[in-house]
N, C-alpha and C. Protein backbone atom coordinates (compact mmCIF):
# COMPACT_ATOMS: atom_id res chain seq x y z
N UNK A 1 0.81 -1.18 0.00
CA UNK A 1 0.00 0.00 0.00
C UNK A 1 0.86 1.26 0.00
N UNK A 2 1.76 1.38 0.95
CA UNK A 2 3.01 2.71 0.77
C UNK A 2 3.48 2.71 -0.48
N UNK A 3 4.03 1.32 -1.09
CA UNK A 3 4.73 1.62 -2.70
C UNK A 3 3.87 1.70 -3.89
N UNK A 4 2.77 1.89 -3.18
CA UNK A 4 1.36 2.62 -4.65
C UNK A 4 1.61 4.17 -4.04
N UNK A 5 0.96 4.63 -3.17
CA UNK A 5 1.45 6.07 -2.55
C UNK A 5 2.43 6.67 -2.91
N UNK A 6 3.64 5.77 -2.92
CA UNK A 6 4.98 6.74 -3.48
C UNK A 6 4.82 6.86 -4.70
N UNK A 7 4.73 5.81 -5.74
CA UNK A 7 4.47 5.43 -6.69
C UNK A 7 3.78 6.31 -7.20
N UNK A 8 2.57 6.74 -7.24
CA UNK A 8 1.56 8.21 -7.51
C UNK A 8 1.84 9.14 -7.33
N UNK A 9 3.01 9.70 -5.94
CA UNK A 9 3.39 10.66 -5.73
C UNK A 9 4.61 10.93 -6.61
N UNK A 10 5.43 9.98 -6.64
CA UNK A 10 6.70 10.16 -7.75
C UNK A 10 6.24 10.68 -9.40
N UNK A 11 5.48 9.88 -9.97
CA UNK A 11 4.36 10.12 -11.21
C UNK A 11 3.94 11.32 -10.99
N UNK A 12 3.34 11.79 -10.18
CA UNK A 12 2.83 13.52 -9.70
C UNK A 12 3.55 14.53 -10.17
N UNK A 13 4.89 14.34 -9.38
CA UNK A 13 5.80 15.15 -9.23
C UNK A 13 6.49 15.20 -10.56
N UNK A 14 7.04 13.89 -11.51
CA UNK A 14 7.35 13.84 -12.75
C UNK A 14 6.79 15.03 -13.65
N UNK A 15 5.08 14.57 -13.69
CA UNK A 15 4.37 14.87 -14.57
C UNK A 15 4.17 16.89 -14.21
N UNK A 16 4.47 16.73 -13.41
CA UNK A 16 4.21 18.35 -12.59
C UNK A 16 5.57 19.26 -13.33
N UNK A 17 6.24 18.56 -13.34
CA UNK A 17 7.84 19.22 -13.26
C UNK A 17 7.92 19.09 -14.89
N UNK A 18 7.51 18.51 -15.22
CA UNK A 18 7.58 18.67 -17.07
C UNK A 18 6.44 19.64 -17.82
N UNK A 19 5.48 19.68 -17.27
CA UNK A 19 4.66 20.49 -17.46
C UNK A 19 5.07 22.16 -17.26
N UNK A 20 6.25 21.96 -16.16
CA UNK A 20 6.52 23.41 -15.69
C UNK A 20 7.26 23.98 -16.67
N UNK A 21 8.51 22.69 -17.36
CA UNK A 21 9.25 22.67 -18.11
C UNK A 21 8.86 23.33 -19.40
N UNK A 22 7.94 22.64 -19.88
CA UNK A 22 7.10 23.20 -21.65
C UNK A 22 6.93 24.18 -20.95
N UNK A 23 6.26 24.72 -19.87
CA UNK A 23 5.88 25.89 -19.80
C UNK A 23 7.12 27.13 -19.93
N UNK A 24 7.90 26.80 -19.42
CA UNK A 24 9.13 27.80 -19.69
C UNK A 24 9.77 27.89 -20.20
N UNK A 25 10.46 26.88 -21.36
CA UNK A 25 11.25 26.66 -22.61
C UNK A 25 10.57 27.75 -23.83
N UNK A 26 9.37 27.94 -23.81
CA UNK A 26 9.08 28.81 -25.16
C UNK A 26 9.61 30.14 -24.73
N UNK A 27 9.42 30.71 -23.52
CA UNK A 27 9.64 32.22 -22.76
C UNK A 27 10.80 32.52 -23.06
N UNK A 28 12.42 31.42 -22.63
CA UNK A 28 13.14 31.52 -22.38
C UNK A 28 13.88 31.63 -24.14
N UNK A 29 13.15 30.98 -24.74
CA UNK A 29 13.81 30.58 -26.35
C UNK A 29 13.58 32.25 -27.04
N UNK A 30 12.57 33.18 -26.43
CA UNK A 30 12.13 34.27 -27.28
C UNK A 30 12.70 35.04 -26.58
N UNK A 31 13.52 35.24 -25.30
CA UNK A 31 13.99 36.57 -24.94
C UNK A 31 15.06 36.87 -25.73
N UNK A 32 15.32 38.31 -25.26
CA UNK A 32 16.04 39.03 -26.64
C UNK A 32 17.25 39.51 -24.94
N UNK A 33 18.42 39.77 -26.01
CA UNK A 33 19.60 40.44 -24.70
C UNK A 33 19.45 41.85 -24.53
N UNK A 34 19.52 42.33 -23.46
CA UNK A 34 19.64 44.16 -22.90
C UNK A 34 20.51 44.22 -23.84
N UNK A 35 19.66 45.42 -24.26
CA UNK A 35 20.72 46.70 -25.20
C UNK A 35 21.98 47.31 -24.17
N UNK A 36 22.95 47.41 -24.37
CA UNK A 36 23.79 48.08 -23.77
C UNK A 36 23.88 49.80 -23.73
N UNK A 37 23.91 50.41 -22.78
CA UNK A 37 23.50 51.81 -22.65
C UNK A 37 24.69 52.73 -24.01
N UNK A 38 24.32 53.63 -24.62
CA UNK A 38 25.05 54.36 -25.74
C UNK A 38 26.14 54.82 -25.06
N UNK A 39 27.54 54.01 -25.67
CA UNK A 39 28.78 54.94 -25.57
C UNK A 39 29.06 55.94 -26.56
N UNK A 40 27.89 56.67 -27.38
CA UNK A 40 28.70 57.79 -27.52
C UNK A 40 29.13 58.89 -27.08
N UNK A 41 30.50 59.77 -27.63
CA UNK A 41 30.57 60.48 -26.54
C UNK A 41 30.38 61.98 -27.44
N UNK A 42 29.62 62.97 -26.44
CA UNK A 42 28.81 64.23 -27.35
C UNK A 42 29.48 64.97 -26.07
N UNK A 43 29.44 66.44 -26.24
CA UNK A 43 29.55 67.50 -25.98
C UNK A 43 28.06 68.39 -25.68
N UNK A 44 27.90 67.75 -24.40
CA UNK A 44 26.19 68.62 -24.01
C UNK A 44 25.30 68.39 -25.46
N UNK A 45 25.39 67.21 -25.74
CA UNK A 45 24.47 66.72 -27.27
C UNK A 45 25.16 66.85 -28.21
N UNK A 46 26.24 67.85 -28.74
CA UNK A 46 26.56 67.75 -29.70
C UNK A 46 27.58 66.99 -29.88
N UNK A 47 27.65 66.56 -31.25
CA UNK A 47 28.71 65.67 -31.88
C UNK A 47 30.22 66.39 -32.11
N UNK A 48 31.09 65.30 -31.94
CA UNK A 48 32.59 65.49 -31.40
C UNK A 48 32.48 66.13 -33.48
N UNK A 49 32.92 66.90 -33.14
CA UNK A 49 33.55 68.13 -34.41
C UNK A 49 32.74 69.32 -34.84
N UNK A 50 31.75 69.48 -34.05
CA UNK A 50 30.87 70.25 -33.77
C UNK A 50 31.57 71.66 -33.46
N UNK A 51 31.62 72.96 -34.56
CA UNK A 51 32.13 74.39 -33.84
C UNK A 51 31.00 74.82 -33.55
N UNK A 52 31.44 75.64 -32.28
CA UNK A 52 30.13 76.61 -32.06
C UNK A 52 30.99 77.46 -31.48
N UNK A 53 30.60 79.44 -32.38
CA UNK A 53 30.93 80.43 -32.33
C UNK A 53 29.86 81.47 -31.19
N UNK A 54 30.75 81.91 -30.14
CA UNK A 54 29.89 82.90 -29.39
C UNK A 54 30.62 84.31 -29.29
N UNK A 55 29.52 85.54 -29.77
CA UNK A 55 29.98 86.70 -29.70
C UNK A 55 29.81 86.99 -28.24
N UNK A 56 30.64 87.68 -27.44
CA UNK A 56 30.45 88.66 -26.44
C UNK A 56 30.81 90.20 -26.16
N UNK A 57 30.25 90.78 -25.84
CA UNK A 57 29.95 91.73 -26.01
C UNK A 57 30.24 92.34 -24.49
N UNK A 58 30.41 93.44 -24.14
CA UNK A 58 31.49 94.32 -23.09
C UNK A 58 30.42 95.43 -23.26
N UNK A 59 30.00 95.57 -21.69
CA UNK A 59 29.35 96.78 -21.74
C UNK A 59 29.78 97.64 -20.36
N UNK A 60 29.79 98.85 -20.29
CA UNK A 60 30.22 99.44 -19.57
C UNK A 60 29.26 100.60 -19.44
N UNK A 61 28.83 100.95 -18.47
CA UNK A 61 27.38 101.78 -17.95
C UNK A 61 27.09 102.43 -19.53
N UNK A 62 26.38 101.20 -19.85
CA UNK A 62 25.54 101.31 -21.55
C UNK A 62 26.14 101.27 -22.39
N UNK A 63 27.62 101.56 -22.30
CA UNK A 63 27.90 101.64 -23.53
C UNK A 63 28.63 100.48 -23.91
N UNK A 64 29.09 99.94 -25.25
CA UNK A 64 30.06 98.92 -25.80
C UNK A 64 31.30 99.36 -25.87
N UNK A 65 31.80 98.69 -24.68
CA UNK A 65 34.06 98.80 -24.91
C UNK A 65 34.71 97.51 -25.55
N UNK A 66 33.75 96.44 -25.94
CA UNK A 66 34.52 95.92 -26.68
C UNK A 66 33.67 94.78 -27.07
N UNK A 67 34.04 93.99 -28.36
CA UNK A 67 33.09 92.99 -28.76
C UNK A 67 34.35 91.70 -29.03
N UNK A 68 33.63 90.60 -28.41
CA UNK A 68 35.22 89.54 -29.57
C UNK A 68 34.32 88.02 -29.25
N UNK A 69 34.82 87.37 -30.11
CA UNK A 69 34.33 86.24 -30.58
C UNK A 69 35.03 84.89 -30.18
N UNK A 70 34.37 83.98 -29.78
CA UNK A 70 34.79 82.59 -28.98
C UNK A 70 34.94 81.30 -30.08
N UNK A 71 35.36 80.91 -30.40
CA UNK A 71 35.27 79.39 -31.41
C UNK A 71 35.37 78.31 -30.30
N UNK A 72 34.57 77.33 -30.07
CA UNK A 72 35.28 75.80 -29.36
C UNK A 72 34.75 74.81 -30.43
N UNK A 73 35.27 73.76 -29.93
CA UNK A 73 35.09 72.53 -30.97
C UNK A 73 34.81 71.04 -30.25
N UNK A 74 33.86 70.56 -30.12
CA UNK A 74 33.78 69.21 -29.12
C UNK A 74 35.11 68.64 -29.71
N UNK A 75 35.18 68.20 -29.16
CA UNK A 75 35.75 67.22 -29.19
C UNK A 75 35.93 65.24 -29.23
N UNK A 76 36.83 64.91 -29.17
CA UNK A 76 36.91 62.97 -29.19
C UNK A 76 36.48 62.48 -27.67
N UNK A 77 36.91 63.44 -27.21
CA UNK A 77 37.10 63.29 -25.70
C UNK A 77 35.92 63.40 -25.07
N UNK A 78 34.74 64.18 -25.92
CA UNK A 78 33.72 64.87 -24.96
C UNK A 78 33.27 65.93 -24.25
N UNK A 79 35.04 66.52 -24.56
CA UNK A 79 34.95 68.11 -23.63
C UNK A 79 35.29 69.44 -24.74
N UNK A 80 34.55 70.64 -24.38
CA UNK A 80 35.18 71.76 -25.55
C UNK A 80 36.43 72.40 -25.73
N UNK A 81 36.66 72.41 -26.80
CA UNK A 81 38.39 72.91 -26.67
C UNK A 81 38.13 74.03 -27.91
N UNK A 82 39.30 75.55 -27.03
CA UNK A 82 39.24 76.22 -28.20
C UNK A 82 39.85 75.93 -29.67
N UNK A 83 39.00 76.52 -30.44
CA UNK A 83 39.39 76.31 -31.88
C UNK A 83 40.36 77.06 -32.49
């Protein structure tokens, strides 16, 4: 009488554990791998060769003493360097 009991319970457990099996083989066959986060490297968004020209301008109680002009250039690195 115990080795029918085990017997059903072993069969149980078989039939349980393969069932779990199909159940998770399709899931596992369709995942896709994490994208890896973007190494590129930009300059506050912009792209490494990117100039950007800024006028400034000098004022002195209203009036203009002087005007002159900035060039930088992103860079490889990521950071601006004058041009």
């Amino acid at each position: 009488m115990l080795s029918t009991k085990i017997r059903s319970t072993i069969i149980a457990l078989v039939a349980s554990s393969s069932l779990a099996v199909a159940t998770v083989a399709p899931a596992v066959s369709q995942a896709t791998a994490k994208k890896s986060p973007s190494t590129e490297v930009t300059c506050d968004g912009f792209k490494p060769g990117t100039v950007i020209s800024t006028t400034h301008t000098v004022r002195v109680n209203g009036k203009v003493v002087t005007e002159f002009t900035t060039s930088e250039k992103c860079g490889t690195d990521g950071k601006w360097h004058k041009a």
